[in-house]
N, C-alpha and C. Protein backbone atom coordinates (compact mmCIF):
# COMPACT_ATOMS: atom_id res chain seq x y z
N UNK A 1 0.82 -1.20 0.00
CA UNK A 1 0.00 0.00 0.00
C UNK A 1 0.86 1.25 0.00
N UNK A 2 2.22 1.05 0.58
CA UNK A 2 3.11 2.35 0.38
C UNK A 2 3.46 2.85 -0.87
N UNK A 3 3.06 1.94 -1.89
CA UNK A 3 4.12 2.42 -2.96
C UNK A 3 3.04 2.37 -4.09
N UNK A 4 1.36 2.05 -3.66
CA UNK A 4 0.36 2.66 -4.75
C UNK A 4 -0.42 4.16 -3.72
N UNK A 5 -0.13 4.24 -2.79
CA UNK A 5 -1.20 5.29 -2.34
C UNK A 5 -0.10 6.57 -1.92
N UNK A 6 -0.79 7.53 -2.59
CA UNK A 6 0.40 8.75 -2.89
C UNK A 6 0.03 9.33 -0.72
N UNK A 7 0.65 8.73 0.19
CA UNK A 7 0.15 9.50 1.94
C UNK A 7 0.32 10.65 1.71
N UNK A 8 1.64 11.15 1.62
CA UNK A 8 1.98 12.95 1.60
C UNK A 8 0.99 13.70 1.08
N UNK A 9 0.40 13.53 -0.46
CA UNK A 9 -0.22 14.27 -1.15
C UNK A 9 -1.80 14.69 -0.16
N UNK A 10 -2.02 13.43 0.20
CA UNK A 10 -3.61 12.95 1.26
C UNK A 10 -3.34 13.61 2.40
N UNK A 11 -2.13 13.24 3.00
CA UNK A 11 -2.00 14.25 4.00
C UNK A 11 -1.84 15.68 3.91
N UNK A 12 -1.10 16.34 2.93
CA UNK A 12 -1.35 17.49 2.44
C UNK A 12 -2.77 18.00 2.42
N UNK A 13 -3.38 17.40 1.66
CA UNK A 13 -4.80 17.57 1.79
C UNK A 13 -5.78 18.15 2.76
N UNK A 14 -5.48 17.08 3.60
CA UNK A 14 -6.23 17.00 5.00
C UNK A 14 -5.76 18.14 6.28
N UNK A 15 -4.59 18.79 6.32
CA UNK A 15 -3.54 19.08 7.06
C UNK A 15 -4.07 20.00 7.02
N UNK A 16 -4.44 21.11 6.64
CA UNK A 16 -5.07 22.44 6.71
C UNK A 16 -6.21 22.69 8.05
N UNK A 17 -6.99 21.23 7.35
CA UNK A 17 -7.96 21.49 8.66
C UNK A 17 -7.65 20.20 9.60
N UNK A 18 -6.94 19.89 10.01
CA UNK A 18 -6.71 18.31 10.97
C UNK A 18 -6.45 19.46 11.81
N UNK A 19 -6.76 19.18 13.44
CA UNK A 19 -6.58 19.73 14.77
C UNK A 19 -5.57 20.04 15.03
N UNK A 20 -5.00 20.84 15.60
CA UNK A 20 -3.68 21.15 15.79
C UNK A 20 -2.80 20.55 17.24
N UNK A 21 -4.15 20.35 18.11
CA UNK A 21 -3.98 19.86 19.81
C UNK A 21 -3.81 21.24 20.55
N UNK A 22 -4.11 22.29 20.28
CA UNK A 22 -3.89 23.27 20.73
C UNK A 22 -4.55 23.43 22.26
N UNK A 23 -5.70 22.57 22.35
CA UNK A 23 -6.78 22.09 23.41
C UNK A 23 -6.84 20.90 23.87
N UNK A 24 -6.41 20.42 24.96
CA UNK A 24 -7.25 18.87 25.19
C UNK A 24 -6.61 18.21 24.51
N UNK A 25 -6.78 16.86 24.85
CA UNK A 25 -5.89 15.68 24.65
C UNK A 25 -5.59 15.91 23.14
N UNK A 26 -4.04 15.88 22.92
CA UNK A 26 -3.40 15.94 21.65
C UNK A 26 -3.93 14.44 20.17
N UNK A 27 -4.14 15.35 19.26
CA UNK A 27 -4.66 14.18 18.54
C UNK A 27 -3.40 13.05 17.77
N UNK A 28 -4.40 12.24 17.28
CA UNK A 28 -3.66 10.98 16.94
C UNK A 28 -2.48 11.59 15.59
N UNK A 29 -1.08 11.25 15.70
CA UNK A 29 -0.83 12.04 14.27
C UNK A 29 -1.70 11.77 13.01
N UNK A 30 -1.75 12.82 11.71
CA UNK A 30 -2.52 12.85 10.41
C UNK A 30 -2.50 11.40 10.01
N UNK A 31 -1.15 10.87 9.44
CA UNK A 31 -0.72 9.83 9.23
C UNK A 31 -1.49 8.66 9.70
N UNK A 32 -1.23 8.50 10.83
CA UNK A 32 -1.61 6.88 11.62
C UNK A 32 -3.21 7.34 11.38
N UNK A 33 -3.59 8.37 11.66
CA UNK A 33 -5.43 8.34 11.55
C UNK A 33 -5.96 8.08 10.17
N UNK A 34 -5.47 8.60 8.96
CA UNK A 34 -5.51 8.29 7.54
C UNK A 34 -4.85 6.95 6.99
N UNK A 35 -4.11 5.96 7.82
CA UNK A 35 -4.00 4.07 7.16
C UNK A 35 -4.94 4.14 8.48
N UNK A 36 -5.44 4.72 9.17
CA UNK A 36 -6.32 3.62 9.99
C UNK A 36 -7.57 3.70 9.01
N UNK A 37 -7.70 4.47 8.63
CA UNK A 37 -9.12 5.43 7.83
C UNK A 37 -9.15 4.09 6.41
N UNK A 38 -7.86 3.97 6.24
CA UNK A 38 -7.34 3.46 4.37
C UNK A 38 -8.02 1.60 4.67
N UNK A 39 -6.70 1.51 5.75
CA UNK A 39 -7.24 0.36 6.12
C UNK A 39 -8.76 -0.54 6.31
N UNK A 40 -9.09 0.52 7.24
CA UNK A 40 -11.15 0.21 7.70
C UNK A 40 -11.60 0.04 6.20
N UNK A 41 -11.54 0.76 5.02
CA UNK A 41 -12.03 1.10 3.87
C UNK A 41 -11.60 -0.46 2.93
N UNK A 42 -10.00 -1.03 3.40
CA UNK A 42 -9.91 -1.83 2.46
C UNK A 42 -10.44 -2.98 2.47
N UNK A 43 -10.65 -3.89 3.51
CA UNK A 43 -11.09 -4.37 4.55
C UNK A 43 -12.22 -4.56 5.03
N UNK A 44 -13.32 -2.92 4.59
CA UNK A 44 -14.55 -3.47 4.96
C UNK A 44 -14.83 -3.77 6.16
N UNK A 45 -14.30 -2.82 7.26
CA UNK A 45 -14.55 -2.87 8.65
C UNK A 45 -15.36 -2.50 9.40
N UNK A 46 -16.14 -2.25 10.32
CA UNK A 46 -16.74 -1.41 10.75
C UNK A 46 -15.78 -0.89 12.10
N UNK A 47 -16.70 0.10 12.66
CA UNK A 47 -15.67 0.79 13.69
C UNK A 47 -15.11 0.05 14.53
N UNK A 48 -15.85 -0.52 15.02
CA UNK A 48 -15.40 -1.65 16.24
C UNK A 48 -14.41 -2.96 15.89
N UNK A 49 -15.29 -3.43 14.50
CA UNK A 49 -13.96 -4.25 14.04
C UNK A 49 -12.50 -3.59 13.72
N UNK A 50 -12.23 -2.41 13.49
CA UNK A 50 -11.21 -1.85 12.91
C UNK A 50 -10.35 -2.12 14.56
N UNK A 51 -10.95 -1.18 15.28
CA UNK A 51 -10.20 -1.11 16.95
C UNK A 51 -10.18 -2.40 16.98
N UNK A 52 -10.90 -3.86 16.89
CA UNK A 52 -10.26 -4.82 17.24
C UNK A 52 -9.14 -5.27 16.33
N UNK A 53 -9.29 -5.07 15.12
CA UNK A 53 -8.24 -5.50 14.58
C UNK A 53 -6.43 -4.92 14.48
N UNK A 54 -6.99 -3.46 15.50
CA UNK A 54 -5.65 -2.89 15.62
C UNK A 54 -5.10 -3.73 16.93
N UNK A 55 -6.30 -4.49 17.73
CA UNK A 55 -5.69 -4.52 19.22
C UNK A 55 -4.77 -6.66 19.07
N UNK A 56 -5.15 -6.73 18.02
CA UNK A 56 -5.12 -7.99 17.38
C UNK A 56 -4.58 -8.42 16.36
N UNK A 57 -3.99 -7.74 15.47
CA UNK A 57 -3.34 -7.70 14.40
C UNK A 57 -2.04 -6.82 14.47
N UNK A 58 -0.67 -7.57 14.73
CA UNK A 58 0.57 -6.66 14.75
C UNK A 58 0.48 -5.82 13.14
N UNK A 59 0.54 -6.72 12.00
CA UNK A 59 1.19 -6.40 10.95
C UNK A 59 0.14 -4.43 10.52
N UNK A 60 -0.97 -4.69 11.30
CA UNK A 60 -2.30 -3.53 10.99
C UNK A 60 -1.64 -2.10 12.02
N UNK A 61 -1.20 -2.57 12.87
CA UNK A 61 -0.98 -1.73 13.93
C UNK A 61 0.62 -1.24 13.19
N UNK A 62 1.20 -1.99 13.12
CA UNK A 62 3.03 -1.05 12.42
C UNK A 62 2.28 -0.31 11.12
N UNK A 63 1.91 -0.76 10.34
CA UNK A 63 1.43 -0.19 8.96
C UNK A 63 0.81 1.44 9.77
N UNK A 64 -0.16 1.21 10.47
CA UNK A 64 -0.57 2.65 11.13
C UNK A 64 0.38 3.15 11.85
N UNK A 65 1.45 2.71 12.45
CA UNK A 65 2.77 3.28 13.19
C UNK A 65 1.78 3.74 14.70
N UNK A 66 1.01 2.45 14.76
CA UNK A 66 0.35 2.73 16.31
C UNK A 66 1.54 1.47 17.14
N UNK A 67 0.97 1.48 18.92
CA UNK A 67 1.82 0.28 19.58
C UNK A 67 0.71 0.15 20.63
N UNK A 68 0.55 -0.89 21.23
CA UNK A 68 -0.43 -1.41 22.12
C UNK A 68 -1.09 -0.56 22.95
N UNK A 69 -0.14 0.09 23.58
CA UNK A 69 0.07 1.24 24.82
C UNK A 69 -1.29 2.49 24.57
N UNK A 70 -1.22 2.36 23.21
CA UNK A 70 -2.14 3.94 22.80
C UNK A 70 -2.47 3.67 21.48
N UNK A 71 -4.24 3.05 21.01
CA UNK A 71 -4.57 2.34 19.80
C UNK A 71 -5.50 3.65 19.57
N UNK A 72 -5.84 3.34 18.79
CA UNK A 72 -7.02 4.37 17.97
C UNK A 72 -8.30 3.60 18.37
N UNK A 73 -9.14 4.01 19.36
CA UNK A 73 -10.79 3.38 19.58
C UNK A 73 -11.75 3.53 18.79
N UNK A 74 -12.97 2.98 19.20
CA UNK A 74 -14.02 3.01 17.86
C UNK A 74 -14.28 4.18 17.60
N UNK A 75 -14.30 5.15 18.83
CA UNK A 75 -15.32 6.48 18.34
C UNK A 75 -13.94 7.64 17.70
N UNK A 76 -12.58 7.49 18.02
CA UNK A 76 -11.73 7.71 17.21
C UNK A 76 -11.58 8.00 15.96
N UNK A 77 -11.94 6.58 15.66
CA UNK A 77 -12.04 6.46 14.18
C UNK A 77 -13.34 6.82 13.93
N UNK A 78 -14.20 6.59 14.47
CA UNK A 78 -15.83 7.29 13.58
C UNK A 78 -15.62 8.62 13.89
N UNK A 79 -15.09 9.52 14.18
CA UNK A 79 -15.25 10.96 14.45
C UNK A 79 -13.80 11.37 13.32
N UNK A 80 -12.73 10.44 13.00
CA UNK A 80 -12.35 10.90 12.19
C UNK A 80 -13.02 10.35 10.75
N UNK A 81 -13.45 10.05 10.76
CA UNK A 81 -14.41 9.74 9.43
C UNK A 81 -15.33 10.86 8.92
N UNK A 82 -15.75 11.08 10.02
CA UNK A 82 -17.08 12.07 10.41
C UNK A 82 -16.60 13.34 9.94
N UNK A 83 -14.77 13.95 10.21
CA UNK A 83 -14.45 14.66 10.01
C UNK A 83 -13.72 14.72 8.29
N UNK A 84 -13.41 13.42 8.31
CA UNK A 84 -13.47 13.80 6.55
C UNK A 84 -14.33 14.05 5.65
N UNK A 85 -15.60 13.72 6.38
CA UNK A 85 -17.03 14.08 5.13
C UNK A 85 -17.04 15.32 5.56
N UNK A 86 -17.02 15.90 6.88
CA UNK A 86 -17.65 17.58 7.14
C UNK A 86 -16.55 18.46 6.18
N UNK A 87 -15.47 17.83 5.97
CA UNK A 87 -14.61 18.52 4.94
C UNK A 87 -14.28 18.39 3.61
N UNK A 88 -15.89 17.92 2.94
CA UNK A 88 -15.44 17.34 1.67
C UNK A 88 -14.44 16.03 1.14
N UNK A 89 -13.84 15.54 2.34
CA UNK A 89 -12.47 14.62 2.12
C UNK A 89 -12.81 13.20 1.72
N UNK A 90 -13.86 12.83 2.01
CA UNK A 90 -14.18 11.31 2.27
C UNK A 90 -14.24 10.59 1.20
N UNK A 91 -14.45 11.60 0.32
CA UNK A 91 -14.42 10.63 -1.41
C UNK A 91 -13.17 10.80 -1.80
N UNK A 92 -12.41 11.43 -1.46
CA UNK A 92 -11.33 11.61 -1.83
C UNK A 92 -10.36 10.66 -1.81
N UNK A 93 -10.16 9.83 -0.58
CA UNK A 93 -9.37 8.76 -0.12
C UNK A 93 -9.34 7.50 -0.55
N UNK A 94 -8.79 6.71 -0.29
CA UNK A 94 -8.92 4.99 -0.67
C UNK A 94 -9.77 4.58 -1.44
């Protein structure tokens, strides 16, 4: 997936409006939240399956550059989802 999906360009994209952490718990980096986003999409996950499959799957968790200690949860990922449609982004991706 590294070497058909252009990340930089997607992250470019997204980076304008992704949170800065300026408030309250610092967010997940762009990166790891966009293959978690790529992933759920390839896969055919739903939210909950995705969080289990990060808490359960090494090879899913390095690809996102997550580690046990601090995973991405369901509502995580549905609120960053949530936040790529409120920004036009969601068709854009994977």
């Amino acid at each position: 997936m590294d070497k058909l999906i252009p990340w930089k360009q997607l992250e470019k994209k997204v980076a304008r409006y992704y949170p800065k952490g300026q408030t309250g718990r610092p967010p997940y980096p762009l990166p790891t939240m966009l293959r978690v986003h790529c992933m759920q999409q390839f896969y055919n996950l739903s939210h909950p399956a995705m969080e289990d499959a990060l808490y359960e799957i090494e090879s899913m968790r390095h690809f996102a550059g997550l580690k046990l200690d601090r995973l991405s949860d369901e509502t995580t990922i549905l609120k960053f989802r949530h936040f790529l449609e409120r920004h036009g982004l969601g068709k854009t991706f994977c």
